[in-house]
Protein backbone atom coordinates (compact mmCIF):
# COMPACT_ATOMS: atom_id res chain seq x y z
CA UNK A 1 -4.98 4.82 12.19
CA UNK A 2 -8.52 3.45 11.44
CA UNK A 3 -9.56 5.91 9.04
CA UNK A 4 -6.06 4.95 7.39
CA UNK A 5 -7.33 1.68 7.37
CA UNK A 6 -10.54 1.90 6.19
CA UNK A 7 -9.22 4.58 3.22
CA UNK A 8 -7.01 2.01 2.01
CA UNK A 9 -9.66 -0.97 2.03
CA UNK A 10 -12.33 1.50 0.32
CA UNK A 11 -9.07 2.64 -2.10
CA UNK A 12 -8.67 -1.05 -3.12
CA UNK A 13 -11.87 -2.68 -3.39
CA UNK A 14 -12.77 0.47 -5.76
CA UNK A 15 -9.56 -0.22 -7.60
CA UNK A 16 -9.13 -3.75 -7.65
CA UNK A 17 -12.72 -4.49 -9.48
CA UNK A 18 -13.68 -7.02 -6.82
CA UNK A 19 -10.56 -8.39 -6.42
CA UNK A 20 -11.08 -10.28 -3.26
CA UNK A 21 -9.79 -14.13 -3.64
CA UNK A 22 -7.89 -13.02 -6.61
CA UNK A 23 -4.39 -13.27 -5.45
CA UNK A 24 -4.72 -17.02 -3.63
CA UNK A 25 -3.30 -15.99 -0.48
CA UNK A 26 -0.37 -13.77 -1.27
CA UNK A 27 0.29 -10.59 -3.09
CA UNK A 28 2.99 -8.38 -3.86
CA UNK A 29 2.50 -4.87 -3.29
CA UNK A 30 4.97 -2.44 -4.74
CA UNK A 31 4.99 1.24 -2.58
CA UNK A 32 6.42 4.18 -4.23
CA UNK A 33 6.61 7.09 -1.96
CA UNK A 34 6.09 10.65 -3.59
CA UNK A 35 6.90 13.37 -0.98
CA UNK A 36 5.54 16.95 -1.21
CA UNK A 37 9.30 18.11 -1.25
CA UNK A 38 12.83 17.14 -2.04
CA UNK A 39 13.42 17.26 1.95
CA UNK A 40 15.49 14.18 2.65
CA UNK A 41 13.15 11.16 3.92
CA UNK A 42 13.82 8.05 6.43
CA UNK A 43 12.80 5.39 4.41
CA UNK A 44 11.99 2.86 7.42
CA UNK A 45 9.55 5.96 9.51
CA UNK A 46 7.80 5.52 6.02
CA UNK A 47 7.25 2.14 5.65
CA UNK A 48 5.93 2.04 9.09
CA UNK A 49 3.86 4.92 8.52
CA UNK A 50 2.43 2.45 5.84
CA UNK A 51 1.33 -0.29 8.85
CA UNK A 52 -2.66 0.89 8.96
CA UNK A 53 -2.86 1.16 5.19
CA UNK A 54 -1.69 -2.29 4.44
CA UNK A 55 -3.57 -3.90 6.68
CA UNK A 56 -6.74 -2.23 5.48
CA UNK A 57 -5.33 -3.27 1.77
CA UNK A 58 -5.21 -7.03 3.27
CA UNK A 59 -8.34 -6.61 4.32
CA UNK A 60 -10.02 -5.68 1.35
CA UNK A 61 -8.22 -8.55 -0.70
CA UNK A 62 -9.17 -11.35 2.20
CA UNK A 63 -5.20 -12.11 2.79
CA UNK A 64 -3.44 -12.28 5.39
CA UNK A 65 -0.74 -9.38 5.58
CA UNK A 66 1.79 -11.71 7.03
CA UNK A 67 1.38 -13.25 2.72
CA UNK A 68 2.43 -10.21 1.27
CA UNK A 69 6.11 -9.54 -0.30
CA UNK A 70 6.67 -5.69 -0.96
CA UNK A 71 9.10 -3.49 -2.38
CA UNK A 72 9.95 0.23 -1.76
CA UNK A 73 10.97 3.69 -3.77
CA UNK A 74 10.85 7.02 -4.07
CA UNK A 75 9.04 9.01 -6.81
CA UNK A 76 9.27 12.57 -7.27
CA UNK A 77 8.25 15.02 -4.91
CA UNK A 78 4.19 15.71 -5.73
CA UNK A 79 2.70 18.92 -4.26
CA UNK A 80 0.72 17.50 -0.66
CA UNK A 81 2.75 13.86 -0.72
CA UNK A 82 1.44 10.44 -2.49
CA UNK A 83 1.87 7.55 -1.39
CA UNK A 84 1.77 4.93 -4.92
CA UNK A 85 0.26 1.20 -4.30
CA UNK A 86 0.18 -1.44 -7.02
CA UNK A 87 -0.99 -4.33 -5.83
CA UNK A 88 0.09 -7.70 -8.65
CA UNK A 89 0.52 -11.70 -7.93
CA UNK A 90 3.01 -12.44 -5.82
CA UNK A 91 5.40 -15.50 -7.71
């Protein structure tokens, strides 16, 4: 769970440019779940699966998680699994 964590906050600071203070306390973060087969998923075991990562994304951004609004899909099955965060104002 922390290197989870810590993945995600490295993941975002390298993406996000320095976007730390950006999103004035709230951001919407839109997960799109790519599994490495067409095996049929339970969409709540992945969200929580998600719990580490998203805190290490609030961390890296300076918000509280308890701020953030998200939304959830599925992509098409990618060989290994990918998990898909974009990270945009919340309104």
């Amino acid at each position: 769970m922390k290197q989870a964590r810590q993945a995600a906050g490295y993941l975002t600071i390298g993406a996000s440019r320095g976007a730390r203070g950006q999103f004035k306390g709230a951001a919407k973060l839109s997960f799109t779940f790519c599994p490495p087969d067409k095996r049929r998923r339970d969409r709540d075991n992945l969200i929580a699966s998600m719990k580490a990562a998203t805190d290490g994304i609030a961390d890296a951004l300076g918000i509280d998680d308890a701020n953030f609004t998200a939304t959830y899909s599925f992509g098409e099955p990618i060989k290994g699994g990918s998990v898909l965060v974009t990270i945009s104002e919340a309104k």
